[in-house]
C-alpha atoms as a PDB file:
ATOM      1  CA  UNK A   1      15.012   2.048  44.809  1.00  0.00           C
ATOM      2  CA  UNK A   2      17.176   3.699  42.267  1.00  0.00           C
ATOM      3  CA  UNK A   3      16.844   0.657  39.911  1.00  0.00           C
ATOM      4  CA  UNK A   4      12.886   1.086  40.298  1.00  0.00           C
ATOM      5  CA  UNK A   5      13.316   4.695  39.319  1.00  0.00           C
ATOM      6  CA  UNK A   6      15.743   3.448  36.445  1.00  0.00           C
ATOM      7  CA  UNK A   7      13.445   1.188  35.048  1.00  0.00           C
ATOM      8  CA  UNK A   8      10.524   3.632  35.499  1.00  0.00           C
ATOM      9  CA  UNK A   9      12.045   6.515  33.460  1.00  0.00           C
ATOM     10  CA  UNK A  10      12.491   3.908  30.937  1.00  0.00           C
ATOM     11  CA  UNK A  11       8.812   2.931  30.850  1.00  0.00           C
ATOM     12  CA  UNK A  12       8.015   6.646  30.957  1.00  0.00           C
ATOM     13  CA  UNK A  13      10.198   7.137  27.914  1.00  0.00           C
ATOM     14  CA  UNK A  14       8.958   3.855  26.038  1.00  0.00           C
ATOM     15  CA  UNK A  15       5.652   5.390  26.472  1.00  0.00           C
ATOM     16  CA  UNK A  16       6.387   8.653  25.476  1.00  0.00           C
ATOM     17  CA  UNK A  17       7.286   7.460  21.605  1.00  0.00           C
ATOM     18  CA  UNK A  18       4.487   5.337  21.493  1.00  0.00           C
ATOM     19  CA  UNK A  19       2.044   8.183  22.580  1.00  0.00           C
ATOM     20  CA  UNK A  20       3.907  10.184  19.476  1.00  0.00           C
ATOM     21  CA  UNK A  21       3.305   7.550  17.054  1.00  0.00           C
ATOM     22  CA  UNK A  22       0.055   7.559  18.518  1.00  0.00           C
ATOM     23  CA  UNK A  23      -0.487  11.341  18.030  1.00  0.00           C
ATOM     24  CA  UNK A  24       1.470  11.577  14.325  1.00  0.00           C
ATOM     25  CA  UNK A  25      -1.001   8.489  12.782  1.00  0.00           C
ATOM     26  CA  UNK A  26      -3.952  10.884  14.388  1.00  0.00           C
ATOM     27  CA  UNK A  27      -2.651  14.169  12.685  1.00  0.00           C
ATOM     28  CA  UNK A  28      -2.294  11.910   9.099  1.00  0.00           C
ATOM     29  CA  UNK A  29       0.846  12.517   9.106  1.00  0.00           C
ATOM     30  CA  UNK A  30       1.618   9.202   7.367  1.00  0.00           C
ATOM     31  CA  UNK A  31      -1.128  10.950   5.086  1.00  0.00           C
ATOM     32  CA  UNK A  32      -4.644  11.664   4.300  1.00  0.00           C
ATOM     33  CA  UNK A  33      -7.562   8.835   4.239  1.00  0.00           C
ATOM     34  CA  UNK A  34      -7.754   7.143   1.040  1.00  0.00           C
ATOM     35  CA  UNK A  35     -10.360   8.044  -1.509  1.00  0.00           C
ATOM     36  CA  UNK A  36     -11.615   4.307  -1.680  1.00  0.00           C
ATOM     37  CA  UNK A  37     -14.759   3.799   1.274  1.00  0.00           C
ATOM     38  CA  UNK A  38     -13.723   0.668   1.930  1.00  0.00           C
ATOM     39  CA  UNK A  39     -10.573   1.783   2.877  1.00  0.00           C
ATOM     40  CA  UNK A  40     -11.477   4.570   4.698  1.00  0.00           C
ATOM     41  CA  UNK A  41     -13.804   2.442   6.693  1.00  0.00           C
ATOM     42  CA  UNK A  42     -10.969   0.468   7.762  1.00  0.00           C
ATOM     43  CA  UNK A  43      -8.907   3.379   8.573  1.00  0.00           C
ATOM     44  CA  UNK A  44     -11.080   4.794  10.460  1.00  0.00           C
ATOM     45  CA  UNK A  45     -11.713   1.678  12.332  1.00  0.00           C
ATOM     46  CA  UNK A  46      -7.802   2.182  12.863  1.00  0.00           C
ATOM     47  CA  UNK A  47      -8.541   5.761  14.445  1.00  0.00           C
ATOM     48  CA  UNK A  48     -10.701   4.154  16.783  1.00  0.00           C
ATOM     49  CA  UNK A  49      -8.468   1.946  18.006  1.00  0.00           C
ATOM     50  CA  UNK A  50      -5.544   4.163  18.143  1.00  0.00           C
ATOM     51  CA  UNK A  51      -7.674   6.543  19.924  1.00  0.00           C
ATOM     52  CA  UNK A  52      -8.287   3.456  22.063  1.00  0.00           C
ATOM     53  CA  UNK A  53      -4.386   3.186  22.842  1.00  0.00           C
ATOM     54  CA  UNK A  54      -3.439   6.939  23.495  1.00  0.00           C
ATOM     55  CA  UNK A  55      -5.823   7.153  26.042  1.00  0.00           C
ATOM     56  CA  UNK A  56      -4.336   3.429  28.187  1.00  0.00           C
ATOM     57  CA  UNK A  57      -0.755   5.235  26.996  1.00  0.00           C
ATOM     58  CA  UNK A  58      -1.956   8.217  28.703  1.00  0.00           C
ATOM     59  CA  UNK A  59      -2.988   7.158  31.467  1.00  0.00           C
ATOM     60  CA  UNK A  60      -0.172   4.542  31.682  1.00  0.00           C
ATOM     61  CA  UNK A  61       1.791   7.430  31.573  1.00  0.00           C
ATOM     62  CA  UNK A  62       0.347   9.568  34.532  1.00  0.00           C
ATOM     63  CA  UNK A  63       0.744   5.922  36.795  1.00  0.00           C
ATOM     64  CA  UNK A  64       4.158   6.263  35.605  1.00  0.00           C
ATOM     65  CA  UNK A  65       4.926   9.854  36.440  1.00  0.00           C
ATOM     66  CA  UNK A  66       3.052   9.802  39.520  1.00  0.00           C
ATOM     67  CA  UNK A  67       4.941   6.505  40.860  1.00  0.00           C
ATOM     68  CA  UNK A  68       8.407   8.146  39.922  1.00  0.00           C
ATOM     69  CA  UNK A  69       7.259  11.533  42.041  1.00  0.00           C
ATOM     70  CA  UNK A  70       6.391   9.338  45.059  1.00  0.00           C
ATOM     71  CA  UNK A  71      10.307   7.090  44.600  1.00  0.00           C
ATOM     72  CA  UNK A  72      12.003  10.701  44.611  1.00  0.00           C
ATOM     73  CA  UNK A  73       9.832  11.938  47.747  1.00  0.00           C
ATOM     74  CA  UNK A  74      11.063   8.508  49.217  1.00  0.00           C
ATOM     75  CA  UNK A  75       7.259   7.008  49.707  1.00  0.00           C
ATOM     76  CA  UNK A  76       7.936   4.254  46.787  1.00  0.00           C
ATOM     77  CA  UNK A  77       7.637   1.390  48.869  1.00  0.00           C
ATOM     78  CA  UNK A  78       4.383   2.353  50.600  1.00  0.00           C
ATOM     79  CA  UNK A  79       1.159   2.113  50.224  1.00  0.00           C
ATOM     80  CA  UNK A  80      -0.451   5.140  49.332  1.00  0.00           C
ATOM     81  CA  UNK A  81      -4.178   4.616  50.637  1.00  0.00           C
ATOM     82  CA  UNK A  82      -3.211   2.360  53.893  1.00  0.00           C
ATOM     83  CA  UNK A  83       0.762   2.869  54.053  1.00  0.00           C
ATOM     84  CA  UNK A  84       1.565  -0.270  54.375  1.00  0.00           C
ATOM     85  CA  UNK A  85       4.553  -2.046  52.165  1.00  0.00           C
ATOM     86  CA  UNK A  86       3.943  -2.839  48.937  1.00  0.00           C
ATOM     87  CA  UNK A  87       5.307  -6.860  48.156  1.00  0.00           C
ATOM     88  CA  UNK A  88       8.150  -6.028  46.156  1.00  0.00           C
ATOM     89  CA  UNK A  89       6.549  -9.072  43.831  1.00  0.00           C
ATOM     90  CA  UNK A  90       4.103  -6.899  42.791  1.00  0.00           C
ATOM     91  CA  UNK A  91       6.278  -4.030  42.344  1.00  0.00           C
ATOM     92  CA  UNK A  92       8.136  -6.296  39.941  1.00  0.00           C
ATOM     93  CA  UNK A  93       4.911  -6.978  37.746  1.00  0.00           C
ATOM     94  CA  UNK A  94       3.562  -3.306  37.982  1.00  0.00           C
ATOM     95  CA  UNK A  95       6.592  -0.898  38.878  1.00  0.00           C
ATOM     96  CA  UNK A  96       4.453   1.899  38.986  1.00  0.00           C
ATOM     97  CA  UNK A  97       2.111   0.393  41.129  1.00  0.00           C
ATOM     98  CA  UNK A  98       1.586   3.164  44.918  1.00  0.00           C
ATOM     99  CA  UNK A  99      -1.236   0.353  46.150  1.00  0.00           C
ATOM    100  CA  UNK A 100      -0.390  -2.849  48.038  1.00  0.00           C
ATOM    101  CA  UNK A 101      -2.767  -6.074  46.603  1.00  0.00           C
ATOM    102  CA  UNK A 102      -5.313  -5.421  49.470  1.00  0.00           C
ATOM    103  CA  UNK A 103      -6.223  -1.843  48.666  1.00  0.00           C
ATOM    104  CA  UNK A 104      -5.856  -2.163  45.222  1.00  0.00           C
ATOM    105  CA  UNK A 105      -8.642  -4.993  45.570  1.00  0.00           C
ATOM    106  CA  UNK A 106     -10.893  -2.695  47.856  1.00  0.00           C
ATOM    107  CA  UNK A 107     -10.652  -0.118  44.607  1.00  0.00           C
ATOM    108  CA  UNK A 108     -12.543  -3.042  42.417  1.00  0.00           C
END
């Protein structure tokens, strides 16, 4: 379990820069929109996106957080709508996963 956290303050962190980089291209910090319409066209297609990817960061993010509360309270491993285990396969391709493959299924 303490690896799981490990690697989950890691993704938290990861995702923490990129949500910066997110917010500093939003604030223009990198500069105002060029005077050229084409080019603003195209960088405000770029907003859109990047709007696009804070909000997946954020809510990345709160999966994160929220998994790393449940490892320290010591629920980690189980299921959070049925409390069953979760395959530690799956926990391997989404460590921030708190739903076993059934009930995450049920949810779509």
């Amino acid at each position: 379990m303490g690896n799981r956290i490990s690697e989950l303050e890691t993704l938290k962190e990861d995702l923490e820069t990129r949500l910066a980089r997110y917010t500093a291209h939003q604030r223009r910090e990198d500069g105002a929109l060029d005077k050229d319409f084409e080019e603003q066209a195209n960088q405000t297609q770029n907003d859109e996106v990047v709007d696009s990817l804070e909000l997946e960061t954020r809510a990345e993010l709160a999966q994160v957080a929220h998994a790393l509360e449940r490892l320290k309270e010591g629920l980690g491993d189980a299921c959070e709508s049925c409390g069953g285990e979760i395959d530690p396969r799956r926990l391997q391709v989404l460590p921030y996963t708190t739903l076993c493959v059934n009930c995450a299924e049920k949810l779509t």
